[in-house]
C-alpha atoms as a PDB file:
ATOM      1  CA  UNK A   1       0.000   0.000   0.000  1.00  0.00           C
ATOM      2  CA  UNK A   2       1.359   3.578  -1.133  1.00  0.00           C
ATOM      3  CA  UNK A   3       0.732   6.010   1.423  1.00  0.00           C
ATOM      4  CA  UNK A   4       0.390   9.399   0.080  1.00  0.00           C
ATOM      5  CA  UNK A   5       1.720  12.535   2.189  1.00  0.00           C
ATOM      6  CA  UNK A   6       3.864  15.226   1.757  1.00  0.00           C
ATOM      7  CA  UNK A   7       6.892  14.051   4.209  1.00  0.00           C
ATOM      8  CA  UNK A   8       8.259  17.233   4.501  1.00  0.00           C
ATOM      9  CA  UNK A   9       5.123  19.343   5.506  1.00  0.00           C
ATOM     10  CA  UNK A  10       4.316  16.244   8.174  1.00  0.00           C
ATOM     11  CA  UNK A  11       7.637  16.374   9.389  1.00  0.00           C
ATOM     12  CA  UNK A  12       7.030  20.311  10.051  1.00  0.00           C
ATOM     13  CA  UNK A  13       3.930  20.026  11.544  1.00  0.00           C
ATOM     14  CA  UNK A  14       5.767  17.059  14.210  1.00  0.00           C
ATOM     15  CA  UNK A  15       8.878  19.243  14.853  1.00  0.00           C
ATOM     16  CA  UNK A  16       6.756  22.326  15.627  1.00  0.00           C
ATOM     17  CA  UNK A  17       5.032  20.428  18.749  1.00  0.00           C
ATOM     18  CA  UNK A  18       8.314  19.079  20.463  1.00  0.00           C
ATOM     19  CA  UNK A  19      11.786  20.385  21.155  1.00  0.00           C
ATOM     20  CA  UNK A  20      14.756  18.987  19.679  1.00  0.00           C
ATOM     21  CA  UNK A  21      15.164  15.995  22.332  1.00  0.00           C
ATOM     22  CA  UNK A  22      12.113  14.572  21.659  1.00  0.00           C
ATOM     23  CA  UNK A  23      11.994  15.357  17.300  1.00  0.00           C
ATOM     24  CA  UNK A  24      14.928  13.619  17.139  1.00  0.00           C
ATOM     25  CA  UNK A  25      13.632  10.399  19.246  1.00  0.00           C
ATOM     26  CA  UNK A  26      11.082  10.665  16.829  1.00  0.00           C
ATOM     27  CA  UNK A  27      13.099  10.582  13.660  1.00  0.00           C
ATOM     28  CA  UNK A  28      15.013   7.316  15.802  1.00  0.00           C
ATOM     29  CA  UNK A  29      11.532   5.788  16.172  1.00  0.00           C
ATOM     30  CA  UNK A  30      10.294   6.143  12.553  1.00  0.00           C
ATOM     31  CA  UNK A  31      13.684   4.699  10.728  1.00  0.00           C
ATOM     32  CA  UNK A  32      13.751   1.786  13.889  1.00  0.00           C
ATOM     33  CA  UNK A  33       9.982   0.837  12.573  1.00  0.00           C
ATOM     34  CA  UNK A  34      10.930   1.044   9.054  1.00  0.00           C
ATOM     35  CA  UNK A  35      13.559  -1.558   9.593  1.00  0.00           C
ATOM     36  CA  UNK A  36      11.599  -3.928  12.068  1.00  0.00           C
ATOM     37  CA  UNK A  37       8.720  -4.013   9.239  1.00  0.00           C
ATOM     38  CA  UNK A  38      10.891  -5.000   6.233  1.00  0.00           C
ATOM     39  CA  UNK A  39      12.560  -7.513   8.976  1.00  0.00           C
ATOM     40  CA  UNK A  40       9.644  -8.948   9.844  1.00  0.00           C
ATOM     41  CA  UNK A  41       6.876  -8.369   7.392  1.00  0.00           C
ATOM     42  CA  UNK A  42       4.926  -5.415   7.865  1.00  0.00           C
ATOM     43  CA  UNK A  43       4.376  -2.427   5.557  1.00  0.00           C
ATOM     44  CA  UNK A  44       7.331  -0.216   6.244  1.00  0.00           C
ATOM     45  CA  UNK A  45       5.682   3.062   4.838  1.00  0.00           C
ATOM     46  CA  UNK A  46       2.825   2.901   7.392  1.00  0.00           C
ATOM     47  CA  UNK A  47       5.455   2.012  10.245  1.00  0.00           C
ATOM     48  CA  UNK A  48       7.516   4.818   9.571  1.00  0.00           C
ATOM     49  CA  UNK A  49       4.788   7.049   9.438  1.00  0.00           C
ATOM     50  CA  UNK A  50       3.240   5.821  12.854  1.00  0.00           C
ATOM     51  CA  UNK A  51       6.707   6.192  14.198  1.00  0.00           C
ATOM     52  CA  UNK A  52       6.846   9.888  12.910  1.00  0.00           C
ATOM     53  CA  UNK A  53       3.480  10.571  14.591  1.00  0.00           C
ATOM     54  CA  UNK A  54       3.824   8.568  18.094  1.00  0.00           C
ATOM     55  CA  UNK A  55       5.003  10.951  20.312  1.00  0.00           C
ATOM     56  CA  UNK A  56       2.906  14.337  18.376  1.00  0.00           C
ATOM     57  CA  UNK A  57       1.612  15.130  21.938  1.00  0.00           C
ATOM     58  CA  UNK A  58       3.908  14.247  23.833  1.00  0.00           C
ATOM     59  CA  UNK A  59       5.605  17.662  24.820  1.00  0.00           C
ATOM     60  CA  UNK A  60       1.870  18.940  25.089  1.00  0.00           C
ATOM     61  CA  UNK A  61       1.122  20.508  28.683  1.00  0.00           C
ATOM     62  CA  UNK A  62      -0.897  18.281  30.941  1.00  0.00           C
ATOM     63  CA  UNK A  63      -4.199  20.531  31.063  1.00  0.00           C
ATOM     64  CA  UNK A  64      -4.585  20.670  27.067  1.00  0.00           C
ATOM     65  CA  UNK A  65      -4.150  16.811  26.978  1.00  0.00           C
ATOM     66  CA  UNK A  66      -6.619  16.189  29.547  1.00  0.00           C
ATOM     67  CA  UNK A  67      -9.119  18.407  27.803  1.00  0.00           C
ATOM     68  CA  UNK A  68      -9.023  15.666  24.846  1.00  0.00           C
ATOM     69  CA  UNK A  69      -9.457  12.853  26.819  1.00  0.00           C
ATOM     70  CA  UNK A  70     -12.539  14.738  28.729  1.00  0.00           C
ATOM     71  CA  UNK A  71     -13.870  15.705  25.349  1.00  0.00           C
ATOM     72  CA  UNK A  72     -13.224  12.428  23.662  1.00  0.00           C
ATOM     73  CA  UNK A  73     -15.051  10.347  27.066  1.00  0.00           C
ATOM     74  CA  UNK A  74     -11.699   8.427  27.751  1.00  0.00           C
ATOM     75  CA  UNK A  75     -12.119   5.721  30.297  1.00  0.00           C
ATOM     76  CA  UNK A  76     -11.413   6.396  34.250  1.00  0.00           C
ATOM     77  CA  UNK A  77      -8.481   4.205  34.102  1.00  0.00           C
ATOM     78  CA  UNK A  78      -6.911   6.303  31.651  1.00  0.00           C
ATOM     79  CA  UNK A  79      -7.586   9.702  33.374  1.00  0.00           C
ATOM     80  CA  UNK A  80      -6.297   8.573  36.912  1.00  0.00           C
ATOM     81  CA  UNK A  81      -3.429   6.929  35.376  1.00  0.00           C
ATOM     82  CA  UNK A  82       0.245   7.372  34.824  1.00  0.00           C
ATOM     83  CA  UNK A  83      -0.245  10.863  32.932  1.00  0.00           C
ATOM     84  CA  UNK A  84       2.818  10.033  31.494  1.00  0.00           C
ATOM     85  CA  UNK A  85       0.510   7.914  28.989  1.00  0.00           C
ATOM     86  CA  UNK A  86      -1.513  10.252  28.211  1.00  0.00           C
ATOM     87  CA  UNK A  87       0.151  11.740  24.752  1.00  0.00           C
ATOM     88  CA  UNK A  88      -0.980   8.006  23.165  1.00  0.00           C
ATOM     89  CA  UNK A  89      -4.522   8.067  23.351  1.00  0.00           C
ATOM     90  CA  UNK A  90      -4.252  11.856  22.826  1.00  0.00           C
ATOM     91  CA  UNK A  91      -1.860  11.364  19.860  1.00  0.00           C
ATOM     92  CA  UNK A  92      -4.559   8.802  18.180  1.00  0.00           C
ATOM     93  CA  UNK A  93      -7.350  11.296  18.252  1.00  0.00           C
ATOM     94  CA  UNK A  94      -4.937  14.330  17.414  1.00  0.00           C
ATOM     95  CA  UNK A  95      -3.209  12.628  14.377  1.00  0.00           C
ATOM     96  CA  UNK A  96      -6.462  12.077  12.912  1.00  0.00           C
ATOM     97  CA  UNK A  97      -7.723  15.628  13.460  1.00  0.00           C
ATOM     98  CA  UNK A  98      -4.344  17.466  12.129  1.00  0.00           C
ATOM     99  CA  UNK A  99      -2.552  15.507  10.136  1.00  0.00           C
ATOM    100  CA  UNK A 100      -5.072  14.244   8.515  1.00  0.00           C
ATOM    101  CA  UNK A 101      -3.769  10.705   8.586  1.00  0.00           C
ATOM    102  CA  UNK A 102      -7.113   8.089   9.108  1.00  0.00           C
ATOM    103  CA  UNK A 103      -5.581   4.430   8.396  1.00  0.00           C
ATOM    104  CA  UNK A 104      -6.945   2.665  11.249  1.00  0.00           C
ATOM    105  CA  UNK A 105      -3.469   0.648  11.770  1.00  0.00           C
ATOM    106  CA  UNK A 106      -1.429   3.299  12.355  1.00  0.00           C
ATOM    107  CA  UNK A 107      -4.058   5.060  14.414  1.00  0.00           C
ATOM    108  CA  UNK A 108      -3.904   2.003  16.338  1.00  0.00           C
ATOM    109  CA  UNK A 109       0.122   1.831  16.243  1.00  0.00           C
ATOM    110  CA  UNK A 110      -0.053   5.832  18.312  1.00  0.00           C
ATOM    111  CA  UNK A 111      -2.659   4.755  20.435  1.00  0.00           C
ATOM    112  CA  UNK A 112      -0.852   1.863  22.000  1.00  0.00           C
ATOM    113  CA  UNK A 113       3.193   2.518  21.544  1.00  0.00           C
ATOM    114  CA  UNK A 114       3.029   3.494  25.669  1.00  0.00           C
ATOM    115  CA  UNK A 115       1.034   0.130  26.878  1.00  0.00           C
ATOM    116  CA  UNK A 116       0.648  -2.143  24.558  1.00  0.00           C
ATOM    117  CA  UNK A 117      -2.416  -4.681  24.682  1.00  0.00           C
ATOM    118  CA  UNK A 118      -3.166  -7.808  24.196  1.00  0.00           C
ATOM    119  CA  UNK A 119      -4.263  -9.012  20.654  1.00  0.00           C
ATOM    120  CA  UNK A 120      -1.447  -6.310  19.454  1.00  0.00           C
ATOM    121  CA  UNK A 121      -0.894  -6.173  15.696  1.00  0.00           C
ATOM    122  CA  UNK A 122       2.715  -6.827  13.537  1.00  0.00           C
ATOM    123  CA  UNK A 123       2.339  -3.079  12.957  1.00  0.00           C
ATOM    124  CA  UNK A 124       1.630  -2.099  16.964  1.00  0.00           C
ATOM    125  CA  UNK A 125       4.683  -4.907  17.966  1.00  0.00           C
ATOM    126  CA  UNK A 126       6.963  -2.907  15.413  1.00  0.00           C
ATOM    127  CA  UNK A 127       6.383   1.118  16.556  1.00  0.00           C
ATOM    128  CA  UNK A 128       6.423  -0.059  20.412  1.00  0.00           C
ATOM    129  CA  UNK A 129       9.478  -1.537  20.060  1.00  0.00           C
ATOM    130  CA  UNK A 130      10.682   0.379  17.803  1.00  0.00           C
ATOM    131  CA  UNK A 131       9.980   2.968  20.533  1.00  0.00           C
ATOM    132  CA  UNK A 132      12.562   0.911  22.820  1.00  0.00           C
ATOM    133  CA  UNK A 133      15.270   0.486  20.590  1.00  0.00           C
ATOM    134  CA  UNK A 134      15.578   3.592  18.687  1.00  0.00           C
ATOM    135  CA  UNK A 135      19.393   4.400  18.556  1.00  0.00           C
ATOM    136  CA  UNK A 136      19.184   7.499  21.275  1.00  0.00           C
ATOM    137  CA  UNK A 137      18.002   4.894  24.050  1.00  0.00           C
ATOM    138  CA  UNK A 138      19.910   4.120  26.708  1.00  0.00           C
ATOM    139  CA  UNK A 139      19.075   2.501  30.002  1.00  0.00           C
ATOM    140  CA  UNK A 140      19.724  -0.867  31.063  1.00  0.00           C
ATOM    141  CA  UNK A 141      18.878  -3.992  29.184  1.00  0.00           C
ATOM    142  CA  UNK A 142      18.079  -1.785  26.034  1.00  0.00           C
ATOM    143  CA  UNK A 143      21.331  -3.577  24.255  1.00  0.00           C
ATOM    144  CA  UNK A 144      19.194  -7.042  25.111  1.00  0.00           C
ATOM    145  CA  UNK A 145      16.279  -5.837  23.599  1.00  0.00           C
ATOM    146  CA  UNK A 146      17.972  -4.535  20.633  1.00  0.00           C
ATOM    147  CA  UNK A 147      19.527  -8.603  20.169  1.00  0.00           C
ATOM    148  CA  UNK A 148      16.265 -10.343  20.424  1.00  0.00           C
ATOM    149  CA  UNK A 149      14.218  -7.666  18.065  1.00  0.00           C
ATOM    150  CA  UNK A 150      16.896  -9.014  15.372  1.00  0.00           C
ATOM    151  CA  UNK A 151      15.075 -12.208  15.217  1.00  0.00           C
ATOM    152  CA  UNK A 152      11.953 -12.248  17.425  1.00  0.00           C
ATOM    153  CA  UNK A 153       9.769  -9.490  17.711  1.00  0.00           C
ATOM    154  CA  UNK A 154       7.499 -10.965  20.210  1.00  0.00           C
ATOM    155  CA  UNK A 155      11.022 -12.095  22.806  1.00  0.00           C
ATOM    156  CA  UNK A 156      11.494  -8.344  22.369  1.00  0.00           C
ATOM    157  CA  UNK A 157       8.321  -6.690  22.634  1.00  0.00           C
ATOM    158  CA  UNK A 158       7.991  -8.842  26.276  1.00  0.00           C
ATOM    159  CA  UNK A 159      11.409  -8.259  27.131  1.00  0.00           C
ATOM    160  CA  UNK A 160      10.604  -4.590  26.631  1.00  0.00           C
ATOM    161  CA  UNK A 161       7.302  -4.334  28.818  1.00  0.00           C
ATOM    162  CA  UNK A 162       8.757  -6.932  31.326  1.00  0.00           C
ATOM    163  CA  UNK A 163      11.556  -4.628  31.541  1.00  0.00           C
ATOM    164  CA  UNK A 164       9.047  -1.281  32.345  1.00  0.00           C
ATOM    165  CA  UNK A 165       6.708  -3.579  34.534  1.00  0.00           C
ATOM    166  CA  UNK A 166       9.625  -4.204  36.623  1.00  0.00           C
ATOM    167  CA  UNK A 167      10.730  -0.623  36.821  1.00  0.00           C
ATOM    168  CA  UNK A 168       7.224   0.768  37.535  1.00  0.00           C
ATOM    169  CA  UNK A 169       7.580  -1.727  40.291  1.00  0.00           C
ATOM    170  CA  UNK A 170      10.556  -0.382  42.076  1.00  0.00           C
ATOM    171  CA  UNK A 171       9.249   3.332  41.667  1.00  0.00           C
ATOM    172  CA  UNK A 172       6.200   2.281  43.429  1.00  0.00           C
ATOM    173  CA  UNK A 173       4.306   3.475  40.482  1.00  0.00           C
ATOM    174  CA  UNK A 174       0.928   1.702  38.993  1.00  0.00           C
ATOM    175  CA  UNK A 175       1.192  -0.492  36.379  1.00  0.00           C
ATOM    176  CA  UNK A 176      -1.513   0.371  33.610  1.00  0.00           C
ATOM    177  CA  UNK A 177      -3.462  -3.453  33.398  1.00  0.00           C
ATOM    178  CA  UNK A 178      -3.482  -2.863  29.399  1.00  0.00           C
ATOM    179  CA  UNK A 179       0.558  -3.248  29.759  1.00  0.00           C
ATOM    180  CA  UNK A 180       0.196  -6.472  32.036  1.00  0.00           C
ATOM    181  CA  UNK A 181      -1.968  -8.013  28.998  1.00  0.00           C
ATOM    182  CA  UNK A 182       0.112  -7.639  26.484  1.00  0.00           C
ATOM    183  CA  UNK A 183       3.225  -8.434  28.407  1.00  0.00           C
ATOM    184  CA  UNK A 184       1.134 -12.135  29.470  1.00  0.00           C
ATOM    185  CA  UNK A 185      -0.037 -12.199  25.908  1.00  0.00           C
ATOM    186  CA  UNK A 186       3.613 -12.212  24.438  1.00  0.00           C
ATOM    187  CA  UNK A 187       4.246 -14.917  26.710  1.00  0.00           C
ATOM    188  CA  UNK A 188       1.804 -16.815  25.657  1.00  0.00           C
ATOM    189  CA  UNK A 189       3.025 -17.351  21.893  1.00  0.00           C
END
């Protein structure tokens, strides 16, 4: 499937919502997704483009993403959650609305980069880990994921959310349950 979109305009309208930091994760992101699809199957024009457009809100303030989710009827569990998952579910709706961009995929790809879930699809797997690996990150075990997303996208993808389960742990911080599914779910193939 050809996707049709003037790259450089998008890439504008992404760089004008984040500082450098963050546009240049996001460059990371979309060229990691491009590669995991042609690795392992999935169409590497949409990947890249959800990987340009994951983080859009991300640098937003707090009270403007909270208006979306109110507006939008978000569930509880995502309003008295980690707020540092917001941007996803904003990003979804917001991507749609700006950018113009309505292929259901990659919607899905934005909306669930930050917790996963189970049932997730090759295109969802590939931006969320792509989110991991991108060559800017660097904490521990992100050398481990990189290794197993060579050959096994699922031993990644669970490496990856075991490995933020774990750390949510020892901050004492909640665990969002949509990230416990999809870590059991990648355990279970």
């Amino acid at each position: 499937m050809e996707l049709l979109y003037n790259r450089e305009k998008l890439l504008a309208q992404i760089r004008a919502q984040m500082n450098e930091k963050r546009y240049t994760h996001t460059l990371g992101v979309a060229a990691s997704a491009r590669e995991l699809a042609k690795r392992f199957g999935a169409d590497p024009d949409k990947a890249e483009l959800a990987g340009f457009a994951h983080d859009y809100c991300k640098c937003w303030p707090m009270a403007r993403m909270r208006e979306y989710l109110l507006r939008y009827d978000f569930p509880e569990d995502i309003l008295t959650g980690d707020k540092e998952l917001w941007h996803a579910f904003v990003g979804a709706i917001v991507i749609q609305t700006e950018l113009g961009i309505d292929d259901p995929e990659i919607i899905q790809a934005v909306r669930y980069h930050t917790t996963g879930r189970a049932g997730m699809s090759l295109l969802e797997k590939v931006v969320c880990v792509a989110d991991y690996i991108e060559p800017g990150r660097a904490y521990p075990g992100v050398d481990n994921i990189r290794r197993l997303a060579e050959s096994d996208l699922n031993l990644a993808l669970a490496e990856a959310l075991g490995g933020t389960i774990t750390h949510l742990i020892e901050q004492k911080k909640r665990v969002h349950p949509l990230t416990l599914t999809a870590y059991n779910d990648q355990l279970n193939r």
